[in-house]
Protein backbone atom coordinates (compact mmCIF):
# COMPACT_ATOMS: atom_id res chain seq x y z
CA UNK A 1 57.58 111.68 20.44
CA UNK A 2 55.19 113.81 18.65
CA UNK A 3 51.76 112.87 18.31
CA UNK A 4 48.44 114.55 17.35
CA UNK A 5 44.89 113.98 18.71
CA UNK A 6 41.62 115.42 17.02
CA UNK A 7 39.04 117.34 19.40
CA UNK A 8 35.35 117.23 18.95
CA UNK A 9 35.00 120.51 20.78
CA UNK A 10 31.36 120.65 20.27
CA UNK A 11 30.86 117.52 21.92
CA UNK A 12 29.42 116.99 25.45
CA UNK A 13 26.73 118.82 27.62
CA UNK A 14 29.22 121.97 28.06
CA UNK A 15 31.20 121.88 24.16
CA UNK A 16 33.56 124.76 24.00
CA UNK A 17 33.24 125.88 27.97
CA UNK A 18 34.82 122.58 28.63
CA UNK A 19 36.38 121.06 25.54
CA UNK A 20 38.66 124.72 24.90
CA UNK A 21 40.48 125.48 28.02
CA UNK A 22 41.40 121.73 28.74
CA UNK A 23 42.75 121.22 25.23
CA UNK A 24 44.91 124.36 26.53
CA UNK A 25 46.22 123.11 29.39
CA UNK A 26 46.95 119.49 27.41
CA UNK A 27 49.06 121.93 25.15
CA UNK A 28 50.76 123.85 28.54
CA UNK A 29 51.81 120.95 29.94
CA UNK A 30 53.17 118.60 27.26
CA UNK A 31 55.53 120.27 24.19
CA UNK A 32 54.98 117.45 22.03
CA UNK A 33 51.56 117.40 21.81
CA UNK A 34 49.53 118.83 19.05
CA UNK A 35 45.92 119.26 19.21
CA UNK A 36 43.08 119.50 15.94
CA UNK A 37 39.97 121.18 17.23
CA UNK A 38 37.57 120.47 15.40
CA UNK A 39 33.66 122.63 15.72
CA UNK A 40 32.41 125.64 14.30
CA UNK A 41 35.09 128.25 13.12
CA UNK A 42 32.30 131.12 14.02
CA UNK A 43 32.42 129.72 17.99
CA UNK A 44 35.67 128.43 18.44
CA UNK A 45 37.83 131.49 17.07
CA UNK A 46 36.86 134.06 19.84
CA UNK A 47 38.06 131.52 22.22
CA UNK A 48 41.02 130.59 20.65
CA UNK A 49 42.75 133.89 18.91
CA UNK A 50 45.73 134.25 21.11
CA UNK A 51 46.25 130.13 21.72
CA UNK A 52 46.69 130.22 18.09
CA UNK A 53 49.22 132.97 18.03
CA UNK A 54 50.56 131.02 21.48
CA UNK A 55 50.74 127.42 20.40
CA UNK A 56 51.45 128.14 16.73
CA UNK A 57 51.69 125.15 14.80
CA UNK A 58 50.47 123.04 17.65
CA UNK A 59 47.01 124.45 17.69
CA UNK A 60 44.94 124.28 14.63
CA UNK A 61 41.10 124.45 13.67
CA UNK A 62 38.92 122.45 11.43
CA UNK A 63 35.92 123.61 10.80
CA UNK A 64 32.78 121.50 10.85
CA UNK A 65 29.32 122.79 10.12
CA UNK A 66 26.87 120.47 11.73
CA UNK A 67 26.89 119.04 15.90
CA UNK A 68 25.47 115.59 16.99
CA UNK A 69 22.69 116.51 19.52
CA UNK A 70 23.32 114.16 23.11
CA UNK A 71 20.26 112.32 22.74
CA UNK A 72 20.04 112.26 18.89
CA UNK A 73 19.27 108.62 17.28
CA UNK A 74 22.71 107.31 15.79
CA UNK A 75 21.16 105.91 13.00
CA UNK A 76 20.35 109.58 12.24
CA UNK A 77 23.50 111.14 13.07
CA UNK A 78 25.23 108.63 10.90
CA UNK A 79 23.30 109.05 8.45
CA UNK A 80 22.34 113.03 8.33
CA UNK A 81 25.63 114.34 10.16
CA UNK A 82 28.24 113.78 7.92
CA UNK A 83 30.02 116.97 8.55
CA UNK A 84 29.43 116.91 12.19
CA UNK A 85 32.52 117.85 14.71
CA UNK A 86 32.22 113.85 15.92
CA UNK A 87 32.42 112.68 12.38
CA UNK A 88 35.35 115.11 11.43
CA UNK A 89 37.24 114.27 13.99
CA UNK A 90 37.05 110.88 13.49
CA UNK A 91 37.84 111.15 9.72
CA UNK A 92 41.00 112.83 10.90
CA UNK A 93 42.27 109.54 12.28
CA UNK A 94 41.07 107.32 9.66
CA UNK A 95 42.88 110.15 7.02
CA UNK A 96 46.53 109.31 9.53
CA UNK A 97 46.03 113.30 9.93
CA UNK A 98 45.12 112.09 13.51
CA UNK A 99 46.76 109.27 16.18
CA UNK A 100 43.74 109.62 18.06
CA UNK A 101 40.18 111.18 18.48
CA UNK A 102 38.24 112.56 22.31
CA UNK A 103 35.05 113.05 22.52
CA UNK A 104 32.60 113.56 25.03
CA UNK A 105 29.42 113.43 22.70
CA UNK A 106 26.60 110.56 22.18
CA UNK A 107 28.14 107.65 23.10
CA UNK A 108 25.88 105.70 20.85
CA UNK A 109 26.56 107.82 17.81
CA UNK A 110 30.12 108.35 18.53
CA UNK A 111 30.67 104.52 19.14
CA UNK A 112 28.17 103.70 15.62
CA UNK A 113 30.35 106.53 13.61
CA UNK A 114 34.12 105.13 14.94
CA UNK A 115 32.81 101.89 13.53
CA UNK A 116 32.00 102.82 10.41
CA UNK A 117 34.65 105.01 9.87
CA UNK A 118 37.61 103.18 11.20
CA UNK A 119 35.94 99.82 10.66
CA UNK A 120 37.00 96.57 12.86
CA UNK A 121 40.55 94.97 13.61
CA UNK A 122 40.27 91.95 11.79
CA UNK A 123 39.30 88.92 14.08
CA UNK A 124 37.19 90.94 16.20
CA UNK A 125 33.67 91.20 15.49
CA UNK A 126 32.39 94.10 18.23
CA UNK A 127 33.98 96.63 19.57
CA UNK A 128 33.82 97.49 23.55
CA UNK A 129 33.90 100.11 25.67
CA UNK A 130 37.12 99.84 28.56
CA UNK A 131 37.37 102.31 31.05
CA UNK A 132 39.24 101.85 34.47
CA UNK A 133 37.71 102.43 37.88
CA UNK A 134 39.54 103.18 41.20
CA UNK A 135 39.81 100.24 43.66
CA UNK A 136 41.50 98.84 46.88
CA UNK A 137 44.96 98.20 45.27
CA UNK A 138 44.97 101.22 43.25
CA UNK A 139 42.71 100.35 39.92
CA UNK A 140 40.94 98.25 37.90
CA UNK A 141 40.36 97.46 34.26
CA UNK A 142 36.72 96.75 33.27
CA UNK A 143 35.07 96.32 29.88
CA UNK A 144 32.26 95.77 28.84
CA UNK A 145 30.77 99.11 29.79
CA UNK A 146 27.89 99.49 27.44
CA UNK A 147 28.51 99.17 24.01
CA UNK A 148 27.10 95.32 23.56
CA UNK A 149 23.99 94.34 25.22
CA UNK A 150 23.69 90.98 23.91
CA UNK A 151 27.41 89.12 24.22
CA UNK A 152 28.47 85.57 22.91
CA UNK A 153 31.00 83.28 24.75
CA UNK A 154 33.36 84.30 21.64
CA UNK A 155 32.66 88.17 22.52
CA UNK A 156 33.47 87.61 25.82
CA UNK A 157 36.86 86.23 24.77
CA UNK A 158 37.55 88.66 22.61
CA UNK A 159 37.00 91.38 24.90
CA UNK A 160 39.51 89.74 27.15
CA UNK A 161 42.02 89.54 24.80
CA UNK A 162 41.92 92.76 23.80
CA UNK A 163 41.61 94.42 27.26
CA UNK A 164 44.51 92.27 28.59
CA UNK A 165 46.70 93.78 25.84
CA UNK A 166 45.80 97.37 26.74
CA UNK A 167 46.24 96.84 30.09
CA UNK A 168 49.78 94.85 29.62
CA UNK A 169 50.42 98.11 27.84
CA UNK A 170 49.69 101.04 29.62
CA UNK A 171 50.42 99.57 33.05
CA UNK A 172 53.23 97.87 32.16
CA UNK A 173 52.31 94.50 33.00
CA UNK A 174 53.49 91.25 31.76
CA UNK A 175 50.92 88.97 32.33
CA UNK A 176 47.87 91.09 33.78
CA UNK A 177 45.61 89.24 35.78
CA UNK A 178 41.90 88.42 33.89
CA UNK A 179 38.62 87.38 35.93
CA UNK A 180 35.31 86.65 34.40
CA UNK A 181 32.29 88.60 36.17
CA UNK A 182 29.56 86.62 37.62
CA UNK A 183 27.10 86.09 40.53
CA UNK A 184 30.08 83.78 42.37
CA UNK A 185 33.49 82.40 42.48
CA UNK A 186 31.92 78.80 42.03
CA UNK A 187 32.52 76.81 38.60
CA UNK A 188 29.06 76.12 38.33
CA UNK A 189 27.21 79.65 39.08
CA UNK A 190 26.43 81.73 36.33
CA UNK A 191 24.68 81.53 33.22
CA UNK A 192 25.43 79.27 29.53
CA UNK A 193 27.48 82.66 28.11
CA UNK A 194 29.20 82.78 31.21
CA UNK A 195 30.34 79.05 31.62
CA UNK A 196 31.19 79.01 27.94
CA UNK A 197 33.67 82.16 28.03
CA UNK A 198 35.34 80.67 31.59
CA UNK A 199 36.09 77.25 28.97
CA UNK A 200 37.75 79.67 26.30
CA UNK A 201 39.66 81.63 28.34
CA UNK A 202 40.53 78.71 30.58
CA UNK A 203 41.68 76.98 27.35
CA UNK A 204 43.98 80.39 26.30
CA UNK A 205 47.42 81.63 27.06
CA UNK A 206 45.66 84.37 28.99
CA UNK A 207 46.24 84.58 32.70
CA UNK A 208 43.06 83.97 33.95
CA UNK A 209 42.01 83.58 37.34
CA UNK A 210 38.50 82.64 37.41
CA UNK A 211 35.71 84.28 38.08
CA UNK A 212 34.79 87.48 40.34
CA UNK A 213 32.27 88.91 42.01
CA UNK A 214 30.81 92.52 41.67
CA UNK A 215 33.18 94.16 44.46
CA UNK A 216 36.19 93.13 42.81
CA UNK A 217 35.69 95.93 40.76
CA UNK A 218 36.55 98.08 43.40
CA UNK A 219 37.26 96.43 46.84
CA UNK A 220 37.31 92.39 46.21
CA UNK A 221 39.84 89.59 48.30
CA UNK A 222 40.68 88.69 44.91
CA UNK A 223 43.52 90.64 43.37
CA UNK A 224 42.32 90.88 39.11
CA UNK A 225 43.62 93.58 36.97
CA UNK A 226 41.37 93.39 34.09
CA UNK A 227 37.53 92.28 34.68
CA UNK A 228 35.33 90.83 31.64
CA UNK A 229 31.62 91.39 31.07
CA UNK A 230 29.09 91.85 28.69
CA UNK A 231 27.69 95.49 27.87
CA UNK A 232 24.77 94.90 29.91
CA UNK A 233 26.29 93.76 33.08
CA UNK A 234 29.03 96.08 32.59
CA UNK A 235 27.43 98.97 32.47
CA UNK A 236 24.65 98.41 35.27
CA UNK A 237 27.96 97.76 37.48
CA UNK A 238 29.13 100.86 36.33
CA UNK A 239 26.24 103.30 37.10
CA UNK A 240 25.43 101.26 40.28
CA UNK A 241 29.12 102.30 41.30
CA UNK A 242 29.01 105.85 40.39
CA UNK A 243 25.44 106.18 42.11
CA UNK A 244 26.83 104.92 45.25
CA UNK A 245 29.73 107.13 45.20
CA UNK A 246 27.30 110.53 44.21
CA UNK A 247 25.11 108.90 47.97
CA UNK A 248 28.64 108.73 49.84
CA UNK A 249 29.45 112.30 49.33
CA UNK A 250 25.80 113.82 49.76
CA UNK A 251 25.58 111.99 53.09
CA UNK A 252 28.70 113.05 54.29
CA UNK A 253 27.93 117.22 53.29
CA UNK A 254 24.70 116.50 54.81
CA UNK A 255 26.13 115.20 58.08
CA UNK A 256 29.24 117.41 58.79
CA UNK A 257 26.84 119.97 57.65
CA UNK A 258 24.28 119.57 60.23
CA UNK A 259 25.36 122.25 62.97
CA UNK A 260 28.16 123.76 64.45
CA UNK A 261 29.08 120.63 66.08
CA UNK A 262 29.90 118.66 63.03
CA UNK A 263 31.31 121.76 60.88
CA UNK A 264 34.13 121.92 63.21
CA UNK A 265 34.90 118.28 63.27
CA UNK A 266 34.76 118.62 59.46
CA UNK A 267 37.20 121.15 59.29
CA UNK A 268 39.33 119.13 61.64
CA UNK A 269 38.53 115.96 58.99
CA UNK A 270 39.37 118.44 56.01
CA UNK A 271 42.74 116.99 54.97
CA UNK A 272 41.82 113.77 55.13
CA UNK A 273 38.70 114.25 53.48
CA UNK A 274 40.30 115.82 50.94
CA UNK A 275 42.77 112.86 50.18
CA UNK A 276 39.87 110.68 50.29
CA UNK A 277 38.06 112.87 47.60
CA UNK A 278 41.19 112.68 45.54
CA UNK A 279 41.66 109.15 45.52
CA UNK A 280 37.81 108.39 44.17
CA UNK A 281 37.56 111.28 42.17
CA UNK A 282 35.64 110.12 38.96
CA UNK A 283 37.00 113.15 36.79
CA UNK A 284 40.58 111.71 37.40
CA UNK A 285 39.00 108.23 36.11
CA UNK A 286 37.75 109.98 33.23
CA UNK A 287 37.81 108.35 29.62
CA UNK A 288 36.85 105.07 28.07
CA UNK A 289 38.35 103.81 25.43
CA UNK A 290 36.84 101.93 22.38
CA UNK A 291 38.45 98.98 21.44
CA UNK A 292 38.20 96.57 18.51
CA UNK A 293 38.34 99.25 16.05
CA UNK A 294 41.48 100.02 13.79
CA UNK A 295 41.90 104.10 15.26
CA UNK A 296 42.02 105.07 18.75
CA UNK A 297 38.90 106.85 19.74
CA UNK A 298 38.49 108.06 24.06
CA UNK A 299 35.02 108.60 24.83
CA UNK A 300 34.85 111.80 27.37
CA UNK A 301 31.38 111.30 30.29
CA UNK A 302 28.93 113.71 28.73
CA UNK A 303 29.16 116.07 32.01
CA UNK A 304 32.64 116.09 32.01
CA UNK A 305 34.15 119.15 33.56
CA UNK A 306 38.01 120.47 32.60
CA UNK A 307 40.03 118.58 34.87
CA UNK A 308 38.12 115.36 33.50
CA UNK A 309 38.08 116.01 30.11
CA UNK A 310 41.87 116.86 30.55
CA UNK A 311 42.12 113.14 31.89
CA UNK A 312 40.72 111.67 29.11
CA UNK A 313 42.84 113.60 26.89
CA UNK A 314 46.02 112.30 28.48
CA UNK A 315 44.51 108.67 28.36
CA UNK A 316 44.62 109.15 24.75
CA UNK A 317 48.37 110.01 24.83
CA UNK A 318 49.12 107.09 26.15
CA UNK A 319 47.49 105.01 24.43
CA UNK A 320 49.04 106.56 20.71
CA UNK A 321 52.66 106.48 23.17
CA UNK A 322 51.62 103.02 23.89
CA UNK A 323 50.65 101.70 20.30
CA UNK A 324 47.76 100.39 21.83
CA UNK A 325 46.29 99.88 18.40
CA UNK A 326 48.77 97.89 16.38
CA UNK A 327 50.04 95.49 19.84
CA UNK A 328 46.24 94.78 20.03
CA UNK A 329 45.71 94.17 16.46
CA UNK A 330 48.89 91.58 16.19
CA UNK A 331 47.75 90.11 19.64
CA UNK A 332 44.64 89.27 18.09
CA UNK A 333 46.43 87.91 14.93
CA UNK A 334 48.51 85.67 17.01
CA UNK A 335 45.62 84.32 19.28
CA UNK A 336 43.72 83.07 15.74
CA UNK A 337 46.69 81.83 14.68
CA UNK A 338 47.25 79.81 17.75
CA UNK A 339 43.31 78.66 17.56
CA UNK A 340 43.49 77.76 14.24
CA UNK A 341 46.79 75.41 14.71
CA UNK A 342 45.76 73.74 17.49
């Protein structure tokens, strides 16, 4: 199956360092992939004269003149960067030149441009940001992550729906398993929004299994496949995780760095440090996708380095090998349907 994804290879805190030689090795290691880079012409082309003559028709350029700064309003950058490498690329999917676009630039004005390019799947009235995160069993599925502060009890349900029918996808689950965050496992913890969502998705042909606590995200008793939050919650869960994980890995340089002692025992614990490493490595976690919106966009962490970026890359192949889009869009159409007849 041939498919084609659009770059922003401006995008990011590193742009071409990063965005180039990952898109490469995307290219290396799958034949049916074609790749749209999309930046300035005048930076890209010294980095990419052979790949062009190497990947022929499977490596092109489009040229875009302007580059949304990382903390740049997205009011402004919707407004004043029309021609922008995040705005091209985007246009490329919403043109069908494109299955799918990755960026690593301004979430906020990559998230406000995807929506007002690509516009909403009917039925849905916000989009949301879905990324997974490595756990106890392997992973888990989590969305909110930042793109809605403010949530209704419809939102909520929404957000479920749609993140149950990615995950059904891509992991090849029937009937993934969908828990509500909150501050307990008790019906009558958490707040109105909360309560109200449990009711809806109680009242759904979702499999839903209640609610769940913060470390079921990564290491709860409660086996859940797909979590559901707001954008506030989410996203505090998110950075609390990833803070905890940057502490972990300080404090263990720091103490099998601390004298001769402990540098032999960590070259004894090497290989099984390094397994750990792999196994919570954020970069291989790398790429959130937006949902809600009628083109596949993968937003890339800002700092992402090649490896990462590479991973969020491949998440968008599998979402376009997936159909993510249209299975979420006729999921959505059948859940209405279902609401309205009964």
């Amino acid at each position: 199956m041939s498919l084609t994804i659009s770059i922003d290879a401006m995008g990011g805190d590193y742009g071409p360092e990063v965005t180039i030689p990952a898109s490469l090795d995307c290219l290396k290691n799958n034949p049916d992939l074609k790749l749209i880079l999309v930046g300035d012409e005048a930076v890209l082309n010294p980095h990419l004269a052979q790949a062009l003559i190497d990947f022929q028709d499977r490596l092109t350029i489009q040229h875009a003149s302007q580059c949304v700064g990382m903390d740049e309003s997205p009011s402004k950058a919707l407004k004043n960067k029309k021609d922008s490498s995040m705005r091209v690329a985007i246009n490329l999917v919403h043109d069908g030149r494109a299955d799918a676009c990755v960026s690593a630039g301004n979430t906020g004005a990559l998230m406000a441009t995807a929506r007002f390019v690509l516009k909403m799947i009917p039925g849905i009235d916000r989009p949301a940001i879905i990324s997974t995160l490595p756990s106890i069993n392997g992973h888990t599925h989590a969305l909110d992550l930042g793109a809605n502060v403010d949530c209704t009890a419809e939102h909520l349900f929404q957000f479920a729906v749609m993140g149950a029918e990615l995950v059904k996808a891509v992991e090849n689950i029937d009937n993934p398993k969908v828990g509500l965050l909150n501050i307990g496992e008790e019906d009558m913890k958490g707040n109105e929004q909360v309560k109200a969502a449990a009711k809806l998705l109680e009242n759904s042909s979702l499999n839903y299994i209640g609610y769940v606590e913060g470390d079921s995200l990564n290491a709860g008793h409660i086996e859940v496949d797909l979590i559901v939050a707001d954008g506030f919650v989410g996203n505090v869960a998110l950075k609390s995780i990833e803070g905890a994980a940057k502490m972990i890995g300080t404090a263990l340089k720091e103490a099998f760095g601390r004298n001769i002692v402990t540098k032999l025992a960590g070259l004894l614990a090497y290989p099984v440090l390094k397994s750990f490493k792999k196994r919570i490595d954020p970069r291989l976690y790398n790429g959130a996708s937006f949902l809600g919106l009628r083109g596949l966009v993968i937003k890339s962490h800002g700092g992402a380095d090649v490896l990462a970026f590479k991973t969020a890359i491949h998440l968008a192949e599998i979402e376009v090998k997936k159909d993510v889009i249209r299975k979420i869009s006729e999921q959505v159409e059948k859940t209405l349907a279902l609401r309205e007849n009964a």
